[in-house]
N, C-alpha and C. Protein backbone atom coordinates (compact mmCIF):
# COMPACT_ATOMS: atom_id res chain seq x y z
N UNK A 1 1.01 11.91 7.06
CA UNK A 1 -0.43 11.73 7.28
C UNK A 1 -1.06 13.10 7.39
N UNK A 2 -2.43 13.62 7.58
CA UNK A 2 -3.00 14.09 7.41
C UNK A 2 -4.16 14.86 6.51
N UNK A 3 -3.83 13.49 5.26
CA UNK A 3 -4.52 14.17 4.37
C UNK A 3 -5.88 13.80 4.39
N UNK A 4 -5.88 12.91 5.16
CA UNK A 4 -7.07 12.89 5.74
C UNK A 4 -8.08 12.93 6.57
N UNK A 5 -7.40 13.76 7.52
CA UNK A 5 -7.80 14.53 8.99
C UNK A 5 -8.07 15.76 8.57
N UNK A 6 -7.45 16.42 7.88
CA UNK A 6 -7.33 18.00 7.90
C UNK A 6 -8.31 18.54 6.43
N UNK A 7 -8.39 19.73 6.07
CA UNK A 7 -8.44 20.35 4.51
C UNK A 7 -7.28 19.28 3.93
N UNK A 8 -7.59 19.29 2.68
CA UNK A 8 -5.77 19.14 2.01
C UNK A 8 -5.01 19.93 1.69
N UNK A 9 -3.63 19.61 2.16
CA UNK A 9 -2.64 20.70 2.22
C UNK A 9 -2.59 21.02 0.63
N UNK A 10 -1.78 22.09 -0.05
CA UNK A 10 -1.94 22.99 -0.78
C UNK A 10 -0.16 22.17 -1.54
N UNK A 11 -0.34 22.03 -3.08
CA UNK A 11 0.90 21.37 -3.40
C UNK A 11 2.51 21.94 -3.24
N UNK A 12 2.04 23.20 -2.72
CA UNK A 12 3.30 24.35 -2.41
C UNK A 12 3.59 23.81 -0.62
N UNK A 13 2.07 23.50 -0.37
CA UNK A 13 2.85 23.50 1.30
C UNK A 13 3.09 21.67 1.47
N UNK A 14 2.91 20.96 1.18
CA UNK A 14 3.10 19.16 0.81
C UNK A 14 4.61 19.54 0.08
N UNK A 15 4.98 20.34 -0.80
CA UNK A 15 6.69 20.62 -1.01
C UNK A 15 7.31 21.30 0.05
N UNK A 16 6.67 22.47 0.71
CA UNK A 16 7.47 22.48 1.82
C UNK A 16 7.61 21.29 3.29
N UNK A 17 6.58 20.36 3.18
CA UNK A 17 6.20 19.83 4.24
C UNK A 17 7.72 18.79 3.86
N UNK A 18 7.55 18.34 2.80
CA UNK A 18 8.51 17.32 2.10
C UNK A 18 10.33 17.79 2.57
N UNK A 19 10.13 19.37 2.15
CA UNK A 19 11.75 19.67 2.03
C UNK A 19 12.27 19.86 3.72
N UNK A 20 10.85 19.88 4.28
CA UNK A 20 11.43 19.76 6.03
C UNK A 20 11.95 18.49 6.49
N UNK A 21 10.92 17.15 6.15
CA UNK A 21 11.23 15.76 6.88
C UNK A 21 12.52 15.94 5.48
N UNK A 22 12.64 15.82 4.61
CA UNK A 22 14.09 15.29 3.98
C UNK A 22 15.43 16.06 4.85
N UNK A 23 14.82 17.05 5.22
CA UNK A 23 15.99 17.71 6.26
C UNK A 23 16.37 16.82 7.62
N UNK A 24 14.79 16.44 8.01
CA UNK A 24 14.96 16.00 9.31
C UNK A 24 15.61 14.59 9.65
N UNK A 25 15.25 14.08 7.88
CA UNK A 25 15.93 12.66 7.97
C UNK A 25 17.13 12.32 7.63
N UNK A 26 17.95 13.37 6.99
CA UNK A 26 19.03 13.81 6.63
C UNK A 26 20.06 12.54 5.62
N UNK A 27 20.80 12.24 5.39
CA UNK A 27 21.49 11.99 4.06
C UNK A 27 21.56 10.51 4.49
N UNK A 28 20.83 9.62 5.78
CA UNK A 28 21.12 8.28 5.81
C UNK A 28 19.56 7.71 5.85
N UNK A 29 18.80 9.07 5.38
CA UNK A 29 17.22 8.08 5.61
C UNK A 29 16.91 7.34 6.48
N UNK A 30 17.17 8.39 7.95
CA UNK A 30 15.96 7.75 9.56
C UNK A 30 14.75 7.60 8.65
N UNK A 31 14.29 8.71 7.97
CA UNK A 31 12.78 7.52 7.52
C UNK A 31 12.98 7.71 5.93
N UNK A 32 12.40 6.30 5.49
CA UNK A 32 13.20 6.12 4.19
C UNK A 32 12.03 6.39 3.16
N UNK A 33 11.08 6.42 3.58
CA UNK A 33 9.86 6.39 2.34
C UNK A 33 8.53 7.53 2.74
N UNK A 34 7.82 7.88 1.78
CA UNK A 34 6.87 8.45 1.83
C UNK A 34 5.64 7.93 1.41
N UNK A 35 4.73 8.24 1.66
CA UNK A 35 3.53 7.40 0.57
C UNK A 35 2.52 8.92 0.12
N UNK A 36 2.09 9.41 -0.56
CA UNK A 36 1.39 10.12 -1.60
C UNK A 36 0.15 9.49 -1.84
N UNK A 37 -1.26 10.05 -2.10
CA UNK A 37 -2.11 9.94 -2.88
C UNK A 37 -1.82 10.13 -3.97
N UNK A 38 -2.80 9.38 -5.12
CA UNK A 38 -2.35 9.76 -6.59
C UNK A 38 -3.61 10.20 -7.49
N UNK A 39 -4.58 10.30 -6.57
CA UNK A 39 -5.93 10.11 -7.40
C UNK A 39 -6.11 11.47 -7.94
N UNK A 40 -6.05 12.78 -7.59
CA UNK A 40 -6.58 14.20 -8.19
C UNK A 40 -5.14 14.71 -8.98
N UNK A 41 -5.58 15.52 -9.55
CA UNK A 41 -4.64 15.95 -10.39
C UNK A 41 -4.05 17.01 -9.15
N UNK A 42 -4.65 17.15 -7.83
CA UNK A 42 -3.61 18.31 -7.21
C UNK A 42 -2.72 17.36 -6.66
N UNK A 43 -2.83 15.66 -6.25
CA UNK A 43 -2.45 14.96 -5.67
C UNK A 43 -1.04 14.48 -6.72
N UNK A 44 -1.10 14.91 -8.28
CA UNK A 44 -0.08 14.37 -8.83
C UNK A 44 0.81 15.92 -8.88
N UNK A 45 -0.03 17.07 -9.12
CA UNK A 45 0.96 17.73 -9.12
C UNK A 45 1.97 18.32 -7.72
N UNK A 46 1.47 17.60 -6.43
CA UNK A 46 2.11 18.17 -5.55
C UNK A 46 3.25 16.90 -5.61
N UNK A 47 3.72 15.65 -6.01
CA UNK A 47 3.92 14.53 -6.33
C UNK A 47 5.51 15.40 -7.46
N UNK A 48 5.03 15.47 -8.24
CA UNK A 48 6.06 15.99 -9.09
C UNK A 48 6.81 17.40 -8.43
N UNK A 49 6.00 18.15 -7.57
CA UNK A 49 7.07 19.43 -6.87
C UNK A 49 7.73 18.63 -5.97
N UNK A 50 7.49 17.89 -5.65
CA UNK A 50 8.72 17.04 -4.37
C UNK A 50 9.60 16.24 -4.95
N UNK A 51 9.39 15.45 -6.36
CA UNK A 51 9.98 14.83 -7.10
C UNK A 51 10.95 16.33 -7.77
N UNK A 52 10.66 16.99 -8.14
CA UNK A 52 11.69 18.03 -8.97
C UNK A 52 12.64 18.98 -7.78
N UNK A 53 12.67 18.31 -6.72
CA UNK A 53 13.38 18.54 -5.38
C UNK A 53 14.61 18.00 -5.72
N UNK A 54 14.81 16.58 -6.34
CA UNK A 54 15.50 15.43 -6.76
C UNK A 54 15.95 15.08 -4.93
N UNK A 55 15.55 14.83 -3.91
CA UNK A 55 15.82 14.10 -2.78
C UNK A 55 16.14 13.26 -2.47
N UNK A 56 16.61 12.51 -2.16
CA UNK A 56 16.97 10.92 -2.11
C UNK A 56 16.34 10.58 -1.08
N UNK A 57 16.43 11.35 0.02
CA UNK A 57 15.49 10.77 1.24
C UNK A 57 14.35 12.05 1.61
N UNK A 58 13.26 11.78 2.12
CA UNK A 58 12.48 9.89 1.64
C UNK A 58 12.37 9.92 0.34
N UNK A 59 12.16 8.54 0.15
CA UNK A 59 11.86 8.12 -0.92
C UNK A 59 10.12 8.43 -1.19
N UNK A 60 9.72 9.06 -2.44
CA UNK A 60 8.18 9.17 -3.00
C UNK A 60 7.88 7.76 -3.17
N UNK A 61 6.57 7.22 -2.89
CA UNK A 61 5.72 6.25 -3.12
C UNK A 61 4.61 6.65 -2.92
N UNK A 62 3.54 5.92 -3.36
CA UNK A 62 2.25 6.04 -3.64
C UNK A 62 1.31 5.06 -3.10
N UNK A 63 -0.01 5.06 -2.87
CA UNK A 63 -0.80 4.70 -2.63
C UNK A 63 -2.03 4.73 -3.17
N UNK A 64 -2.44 3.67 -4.16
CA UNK A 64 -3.34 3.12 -4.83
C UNK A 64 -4.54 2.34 -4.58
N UNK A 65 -5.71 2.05 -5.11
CA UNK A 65 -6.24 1.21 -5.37
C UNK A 65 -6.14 0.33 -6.59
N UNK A 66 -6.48 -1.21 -6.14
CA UNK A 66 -6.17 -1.70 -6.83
C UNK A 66 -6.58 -1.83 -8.62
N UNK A 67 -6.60 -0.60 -9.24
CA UNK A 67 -7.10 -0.40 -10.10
C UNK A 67 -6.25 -0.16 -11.54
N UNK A 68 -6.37 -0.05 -12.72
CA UNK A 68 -5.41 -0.05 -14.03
C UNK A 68 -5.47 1.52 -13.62
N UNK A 69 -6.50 2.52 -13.61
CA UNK A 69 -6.69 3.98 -13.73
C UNK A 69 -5.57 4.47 -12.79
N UNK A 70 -5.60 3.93 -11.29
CA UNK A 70 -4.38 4.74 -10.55
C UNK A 70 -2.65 4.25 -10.78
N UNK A 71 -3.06 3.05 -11.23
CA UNK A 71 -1.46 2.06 -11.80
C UNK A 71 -0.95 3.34 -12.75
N UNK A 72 -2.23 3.13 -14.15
CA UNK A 72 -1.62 4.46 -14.91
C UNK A 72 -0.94 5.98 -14.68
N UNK A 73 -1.39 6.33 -13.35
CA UNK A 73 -0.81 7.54 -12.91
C UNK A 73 0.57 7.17 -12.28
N UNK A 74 1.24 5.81 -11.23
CA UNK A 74 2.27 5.76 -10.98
C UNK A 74 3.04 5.32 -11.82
N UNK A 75 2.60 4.99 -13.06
CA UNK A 75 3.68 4.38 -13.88
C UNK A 75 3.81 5.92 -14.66
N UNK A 76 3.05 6.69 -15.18
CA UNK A 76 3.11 7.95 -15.94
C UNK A 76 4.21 8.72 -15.27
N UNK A 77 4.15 8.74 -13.67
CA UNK A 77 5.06 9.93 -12.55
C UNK A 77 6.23 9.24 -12.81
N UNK A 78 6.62 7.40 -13.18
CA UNK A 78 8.08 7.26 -12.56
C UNK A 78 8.03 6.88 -11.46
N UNK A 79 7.01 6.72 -10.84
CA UNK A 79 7.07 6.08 -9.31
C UNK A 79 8.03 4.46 -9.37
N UNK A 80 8.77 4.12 -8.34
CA UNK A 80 9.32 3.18 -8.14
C UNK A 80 8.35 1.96 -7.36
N UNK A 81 7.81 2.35 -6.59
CA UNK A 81 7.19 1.80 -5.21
C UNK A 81 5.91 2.43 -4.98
N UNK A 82 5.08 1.51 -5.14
CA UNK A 82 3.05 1.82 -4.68
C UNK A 82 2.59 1.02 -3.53
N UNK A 83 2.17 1.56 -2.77
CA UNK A 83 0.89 0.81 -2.49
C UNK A 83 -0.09 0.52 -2.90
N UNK A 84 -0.71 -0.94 -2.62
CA UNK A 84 -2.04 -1.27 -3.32
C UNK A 84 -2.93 -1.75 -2.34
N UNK A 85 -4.12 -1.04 -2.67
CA UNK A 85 -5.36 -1.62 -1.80
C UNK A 85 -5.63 -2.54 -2.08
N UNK A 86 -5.64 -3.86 -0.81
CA UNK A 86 -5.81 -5.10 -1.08
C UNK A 86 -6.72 -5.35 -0.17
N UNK A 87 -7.79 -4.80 0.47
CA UNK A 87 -9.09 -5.46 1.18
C UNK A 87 -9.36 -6.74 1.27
N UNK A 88 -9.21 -6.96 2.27
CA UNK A 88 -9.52 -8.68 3.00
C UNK A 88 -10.12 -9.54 4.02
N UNK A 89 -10.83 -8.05 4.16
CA UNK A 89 -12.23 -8.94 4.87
C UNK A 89 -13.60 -8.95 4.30
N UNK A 90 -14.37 -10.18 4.62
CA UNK A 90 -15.32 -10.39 3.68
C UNK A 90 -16.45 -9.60 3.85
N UNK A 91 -16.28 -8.15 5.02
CA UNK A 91 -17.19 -7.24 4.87
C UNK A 91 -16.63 -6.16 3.16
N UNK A 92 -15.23 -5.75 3.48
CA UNK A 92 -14.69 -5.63 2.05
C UNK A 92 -15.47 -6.32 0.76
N UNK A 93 -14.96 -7.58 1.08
CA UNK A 93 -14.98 -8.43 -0.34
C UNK A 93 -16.60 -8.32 -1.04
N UNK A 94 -17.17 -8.98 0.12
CA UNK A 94 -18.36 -8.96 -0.21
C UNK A 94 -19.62 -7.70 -0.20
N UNK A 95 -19.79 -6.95 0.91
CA UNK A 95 -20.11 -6.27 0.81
C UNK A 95 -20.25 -4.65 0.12
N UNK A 96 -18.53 -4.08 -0.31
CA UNK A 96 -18.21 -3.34 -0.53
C UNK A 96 -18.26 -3.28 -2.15
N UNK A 97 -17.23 -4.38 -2.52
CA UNK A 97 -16.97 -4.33 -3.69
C UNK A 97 -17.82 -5.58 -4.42
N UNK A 98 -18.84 -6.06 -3.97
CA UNK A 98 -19.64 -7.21 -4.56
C UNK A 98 -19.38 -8.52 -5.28
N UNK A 99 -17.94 -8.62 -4.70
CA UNK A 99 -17.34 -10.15 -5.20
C UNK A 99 -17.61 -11.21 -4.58
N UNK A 100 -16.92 -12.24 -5.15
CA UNK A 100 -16.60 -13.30 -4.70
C UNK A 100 -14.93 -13.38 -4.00
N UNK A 101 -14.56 -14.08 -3.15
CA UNK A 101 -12.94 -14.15 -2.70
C UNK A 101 -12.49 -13.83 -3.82
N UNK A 102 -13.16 -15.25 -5.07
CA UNK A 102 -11.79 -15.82 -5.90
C UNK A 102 -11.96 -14.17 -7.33
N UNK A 103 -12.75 -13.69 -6.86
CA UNK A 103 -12.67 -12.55 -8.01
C UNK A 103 -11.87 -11.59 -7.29
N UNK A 104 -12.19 -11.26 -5.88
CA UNK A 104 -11.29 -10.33 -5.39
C UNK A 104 -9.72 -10.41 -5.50
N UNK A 105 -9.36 -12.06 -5.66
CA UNK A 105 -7.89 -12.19 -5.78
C UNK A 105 -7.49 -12.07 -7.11
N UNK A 106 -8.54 -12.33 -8.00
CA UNK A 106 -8.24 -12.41 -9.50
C UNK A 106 -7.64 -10.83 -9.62
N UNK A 107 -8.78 -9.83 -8.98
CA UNK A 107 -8.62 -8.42 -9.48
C UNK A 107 -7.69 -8.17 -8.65
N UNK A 108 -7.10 -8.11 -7.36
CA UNK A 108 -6.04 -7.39 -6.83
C UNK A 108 -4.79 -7.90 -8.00
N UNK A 109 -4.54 -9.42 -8.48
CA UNK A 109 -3.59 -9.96 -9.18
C UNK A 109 -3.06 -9.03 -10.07
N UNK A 110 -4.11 -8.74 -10.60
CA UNK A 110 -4.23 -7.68 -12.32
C UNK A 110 -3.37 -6.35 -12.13
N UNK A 111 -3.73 -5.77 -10.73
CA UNK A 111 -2.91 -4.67 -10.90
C UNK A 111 -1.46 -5.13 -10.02
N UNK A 112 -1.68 -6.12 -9.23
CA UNK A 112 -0.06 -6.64 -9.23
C UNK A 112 0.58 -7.19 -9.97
N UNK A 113 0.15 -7.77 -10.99
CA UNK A 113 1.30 -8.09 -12.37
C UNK A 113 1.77 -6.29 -13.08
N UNK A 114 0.47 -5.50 -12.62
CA UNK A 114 0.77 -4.51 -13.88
C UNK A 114 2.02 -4.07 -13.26
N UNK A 115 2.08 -4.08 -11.91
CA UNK A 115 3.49 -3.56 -11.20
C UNK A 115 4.44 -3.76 -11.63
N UNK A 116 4.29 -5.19 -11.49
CA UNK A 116 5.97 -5.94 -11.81
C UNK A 116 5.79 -5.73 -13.25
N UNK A 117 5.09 -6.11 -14.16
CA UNK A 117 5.21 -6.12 -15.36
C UNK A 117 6.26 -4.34 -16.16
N UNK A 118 5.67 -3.37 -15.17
CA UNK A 118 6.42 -2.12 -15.27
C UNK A 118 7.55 -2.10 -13.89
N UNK A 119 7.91 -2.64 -13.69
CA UNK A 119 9.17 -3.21 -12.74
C UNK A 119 8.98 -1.92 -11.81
N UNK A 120 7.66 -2.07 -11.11
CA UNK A 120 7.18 -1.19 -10.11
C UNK A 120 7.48 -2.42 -8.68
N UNK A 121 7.74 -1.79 -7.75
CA UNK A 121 7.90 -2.74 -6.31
C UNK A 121 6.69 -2.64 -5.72
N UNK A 122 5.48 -3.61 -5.74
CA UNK A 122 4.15 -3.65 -5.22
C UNK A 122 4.07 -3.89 -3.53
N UNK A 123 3.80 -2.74 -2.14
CA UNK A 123 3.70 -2.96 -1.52
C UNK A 123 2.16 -3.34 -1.17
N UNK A 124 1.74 -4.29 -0.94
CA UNK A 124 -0.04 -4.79 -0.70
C UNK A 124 -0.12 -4.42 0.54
N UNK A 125 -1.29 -3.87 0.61
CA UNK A 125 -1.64 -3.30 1.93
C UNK A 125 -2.77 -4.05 2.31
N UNK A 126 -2.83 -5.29 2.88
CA UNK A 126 -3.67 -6.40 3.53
C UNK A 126 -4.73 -5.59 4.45
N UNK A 127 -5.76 -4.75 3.92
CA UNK A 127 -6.42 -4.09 4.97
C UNK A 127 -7.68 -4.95 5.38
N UNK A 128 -7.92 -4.23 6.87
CA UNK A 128 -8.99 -4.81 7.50
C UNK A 128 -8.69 -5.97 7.81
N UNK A 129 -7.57 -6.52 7.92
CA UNK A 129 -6.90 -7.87 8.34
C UNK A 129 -7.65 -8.79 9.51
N UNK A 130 -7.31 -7.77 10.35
CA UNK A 130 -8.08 -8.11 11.72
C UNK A 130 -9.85 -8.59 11.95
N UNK A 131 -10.29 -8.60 10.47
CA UNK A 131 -11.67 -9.14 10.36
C UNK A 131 -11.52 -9.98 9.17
N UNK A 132 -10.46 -10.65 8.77
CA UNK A 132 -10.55 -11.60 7.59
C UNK A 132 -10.58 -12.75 7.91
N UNK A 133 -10.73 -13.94 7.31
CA UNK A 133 -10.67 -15.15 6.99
C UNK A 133 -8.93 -15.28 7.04
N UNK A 134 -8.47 -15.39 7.98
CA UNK A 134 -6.75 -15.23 7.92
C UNK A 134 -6.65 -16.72 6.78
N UNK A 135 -6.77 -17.83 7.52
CA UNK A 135 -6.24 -19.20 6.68
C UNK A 135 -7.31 -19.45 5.07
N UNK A 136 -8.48 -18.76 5.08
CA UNK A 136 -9.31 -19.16 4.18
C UNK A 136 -9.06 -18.38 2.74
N UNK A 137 -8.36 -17.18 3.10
CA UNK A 137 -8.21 -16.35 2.60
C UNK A 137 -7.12 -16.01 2.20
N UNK A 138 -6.50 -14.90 3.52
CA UNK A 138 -4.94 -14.29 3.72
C UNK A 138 -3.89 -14.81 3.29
N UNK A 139 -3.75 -15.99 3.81
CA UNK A 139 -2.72 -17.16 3.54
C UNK A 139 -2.63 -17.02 2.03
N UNK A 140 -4.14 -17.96 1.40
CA UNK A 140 -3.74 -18.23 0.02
C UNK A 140 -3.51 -17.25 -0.54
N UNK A 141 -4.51 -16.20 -0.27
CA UNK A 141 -3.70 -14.97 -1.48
C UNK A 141 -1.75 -14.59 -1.18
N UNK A 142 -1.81 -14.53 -0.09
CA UNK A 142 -0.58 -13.62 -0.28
C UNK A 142 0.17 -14.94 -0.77
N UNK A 143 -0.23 -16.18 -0.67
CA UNK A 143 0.96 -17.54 -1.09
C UNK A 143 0.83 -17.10 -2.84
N UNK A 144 -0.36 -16.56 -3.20
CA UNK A 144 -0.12 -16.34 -4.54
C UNK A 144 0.81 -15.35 -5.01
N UNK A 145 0.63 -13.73 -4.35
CA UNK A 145 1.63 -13.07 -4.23
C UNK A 145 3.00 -13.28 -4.12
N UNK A 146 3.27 -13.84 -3.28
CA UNK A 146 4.45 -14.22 -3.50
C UNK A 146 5.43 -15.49 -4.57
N UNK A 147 4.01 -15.94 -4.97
CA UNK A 147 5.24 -17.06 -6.29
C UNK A 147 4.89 -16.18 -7.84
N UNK A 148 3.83 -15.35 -7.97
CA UNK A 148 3.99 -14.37 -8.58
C UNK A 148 5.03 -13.72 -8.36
N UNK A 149 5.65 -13.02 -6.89
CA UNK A 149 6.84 -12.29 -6.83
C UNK A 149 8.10 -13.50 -7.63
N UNK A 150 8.36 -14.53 -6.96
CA UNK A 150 9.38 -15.34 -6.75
C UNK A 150 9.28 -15.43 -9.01
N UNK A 151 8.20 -15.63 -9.22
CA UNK A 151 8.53 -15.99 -10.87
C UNK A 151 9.24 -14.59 -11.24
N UNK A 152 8.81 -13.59 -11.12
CA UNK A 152 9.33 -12.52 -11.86
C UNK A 152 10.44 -11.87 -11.44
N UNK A 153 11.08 -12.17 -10.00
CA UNK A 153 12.35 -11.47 -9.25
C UNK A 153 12.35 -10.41 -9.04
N UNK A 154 11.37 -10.06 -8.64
CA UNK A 154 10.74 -8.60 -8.32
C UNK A 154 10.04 -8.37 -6.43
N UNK A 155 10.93 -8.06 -6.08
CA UNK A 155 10.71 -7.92 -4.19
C UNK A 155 9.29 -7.49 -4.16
N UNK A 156 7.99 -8.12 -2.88
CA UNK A 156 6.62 -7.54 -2.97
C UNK A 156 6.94 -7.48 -1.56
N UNK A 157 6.08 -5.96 -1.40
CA UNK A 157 6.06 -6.16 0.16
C UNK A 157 4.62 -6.30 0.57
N UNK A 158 4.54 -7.02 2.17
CA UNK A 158 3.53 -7.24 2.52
C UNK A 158 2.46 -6.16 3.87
N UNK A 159 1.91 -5.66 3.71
CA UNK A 159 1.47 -4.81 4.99
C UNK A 159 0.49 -5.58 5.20
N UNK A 160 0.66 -6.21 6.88
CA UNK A 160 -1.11 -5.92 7.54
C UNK A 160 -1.81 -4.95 8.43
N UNK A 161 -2.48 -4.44 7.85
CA UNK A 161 -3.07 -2.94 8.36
C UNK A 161 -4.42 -3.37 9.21
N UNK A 162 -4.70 -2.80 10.55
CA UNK A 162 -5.32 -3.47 11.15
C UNK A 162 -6.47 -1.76 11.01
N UNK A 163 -7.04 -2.26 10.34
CA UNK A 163 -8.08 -1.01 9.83
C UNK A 163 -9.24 -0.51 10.74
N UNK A 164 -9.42 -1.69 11.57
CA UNK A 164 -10.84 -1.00 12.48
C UNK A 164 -10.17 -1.02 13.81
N UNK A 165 -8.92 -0.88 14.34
CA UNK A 165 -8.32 -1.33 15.76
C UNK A 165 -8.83 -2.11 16.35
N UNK A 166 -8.69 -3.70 16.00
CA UNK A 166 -9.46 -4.82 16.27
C UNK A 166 -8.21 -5.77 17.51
N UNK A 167 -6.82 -5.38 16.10
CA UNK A 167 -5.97 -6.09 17.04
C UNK A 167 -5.70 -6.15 18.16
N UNK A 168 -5.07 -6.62 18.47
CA UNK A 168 -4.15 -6.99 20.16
C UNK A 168 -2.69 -7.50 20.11
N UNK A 169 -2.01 -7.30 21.30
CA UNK A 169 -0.79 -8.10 20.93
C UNK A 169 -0.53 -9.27 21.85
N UNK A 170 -1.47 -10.16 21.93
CA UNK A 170 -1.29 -10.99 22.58
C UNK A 170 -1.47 -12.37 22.09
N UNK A 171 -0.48 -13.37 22.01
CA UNK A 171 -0.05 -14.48 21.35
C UNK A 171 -1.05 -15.43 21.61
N UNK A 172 -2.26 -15.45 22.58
CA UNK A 172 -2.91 -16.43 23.19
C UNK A 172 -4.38 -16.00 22.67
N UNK A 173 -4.56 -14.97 21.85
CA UNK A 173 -5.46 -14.82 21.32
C UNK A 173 -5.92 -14.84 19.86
N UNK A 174 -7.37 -15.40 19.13
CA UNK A 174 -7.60 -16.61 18.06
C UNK A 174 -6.88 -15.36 16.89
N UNK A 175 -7.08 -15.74 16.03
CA UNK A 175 -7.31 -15.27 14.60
C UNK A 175 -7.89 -14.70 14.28
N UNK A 176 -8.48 -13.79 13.51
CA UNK A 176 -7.75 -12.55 13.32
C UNK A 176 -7.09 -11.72 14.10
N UNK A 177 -7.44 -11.70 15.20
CA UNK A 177 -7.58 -10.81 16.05
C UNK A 177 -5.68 -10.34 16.50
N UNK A 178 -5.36 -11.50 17.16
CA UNK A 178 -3.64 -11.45 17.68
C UNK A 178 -2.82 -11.21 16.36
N UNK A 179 -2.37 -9.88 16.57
CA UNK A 179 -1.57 -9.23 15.81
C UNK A 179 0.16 -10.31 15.92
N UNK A 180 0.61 -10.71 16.84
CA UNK A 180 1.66 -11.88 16.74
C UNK A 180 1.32 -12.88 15.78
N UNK A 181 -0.17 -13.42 16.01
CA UNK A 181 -0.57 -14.71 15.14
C UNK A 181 -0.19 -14.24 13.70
N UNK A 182 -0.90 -13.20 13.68
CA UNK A 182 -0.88 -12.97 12.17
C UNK A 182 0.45 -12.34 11.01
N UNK A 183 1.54 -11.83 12.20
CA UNK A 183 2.76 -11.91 11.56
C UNK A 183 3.25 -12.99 11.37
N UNK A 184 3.15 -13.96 12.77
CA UNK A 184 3.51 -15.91 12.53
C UNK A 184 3.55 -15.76 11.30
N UNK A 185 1.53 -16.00 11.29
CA UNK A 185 1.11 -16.61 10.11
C UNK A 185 1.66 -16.70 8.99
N UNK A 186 1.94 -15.13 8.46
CA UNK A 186 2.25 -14.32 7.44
C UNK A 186 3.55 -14.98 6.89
């Protein structure tokens, strides 16, 4: 993290930042993955100096929107594993990006087939969770996600990212809100 707290680090110091945690995590991967921006061209070339490291741990992954333009950059690098922005609350849906649900699921779909279709491992990043329509919504999409996964035999992972610190962890509280409910749910 920090690339979005700070300046952005410099693609020489994001390779050194890289060749430290692969040290720190050492040859059994205490932490197994990374996630990367992919959007600027300094964001792909610091992407390829950590990749020409050849590391095994962590693993490079990415973080996308759900779009063909950033798909094209992780499928161009060789990326194995993306994240995808999957916005799911109807301040998102509606407000942000000017849909409807059933278009918002249509379009996240598009760049999750493009995944699997390039036998990319699509992690969805369920953001803003904690203000969605959990059953109206959450449910059905990710039930789609996953028989999309189940047809093609291609593992999807699921994140719920609680984007405005809404959650709680307490089992006795409604929907969205109880971070338990919504793993249940999930």
């Amino acid at each position: 993290e920090g690339m979005q707290s700070v300046n952005p680090y410099t693609p020489d110091q994001i390779r050194d930042l890289f060749k430290l945690l692969s040290k720190l995590v050492g040859p059994y991967g205490l932490i197994r993955q990374t996630e990367f921006f992919i959007y600027s061209k300094r964001d792909r070339e610091a992407i390829q100096k950590c990749m020409d490291l050849g590391l095994r741990f962590p693993e490079i992954t990415t973080w996308i929107r759900a779009s063909k333009e950033d798909f094209k950059a992780v499928k161009d690098l060789g990326i194995r594993e993306t994240g995808i922005l999957v916005s799911c609350s109807d301040y998102h849906i509606f407000k942000k990006m000017g849909m409807t649900r059933r278009q918002a699921v249509d379009y996240y779909l598009e760049t999750i087939r493009d995944a699997f279709d390039a036998g990319v491992v699509p992690r969805c990043h369920l953001e803003d969770i904690t203000r969605a329509d959990f059953y109206g919504f959450v449910v059905p999409f990710v039930n789609e996600i996953m028989e999309l996964s189940n047809e093609v035999g291609i593992p999807v992972k699921i994140r719920a990212c609680d984007t405005m610190g809404y959650g709680v962890p307490y089992t006795e509280v409604a929907l969205p809100r109880s971070v338990a409910g919504i793993i249940y749910g999930l």
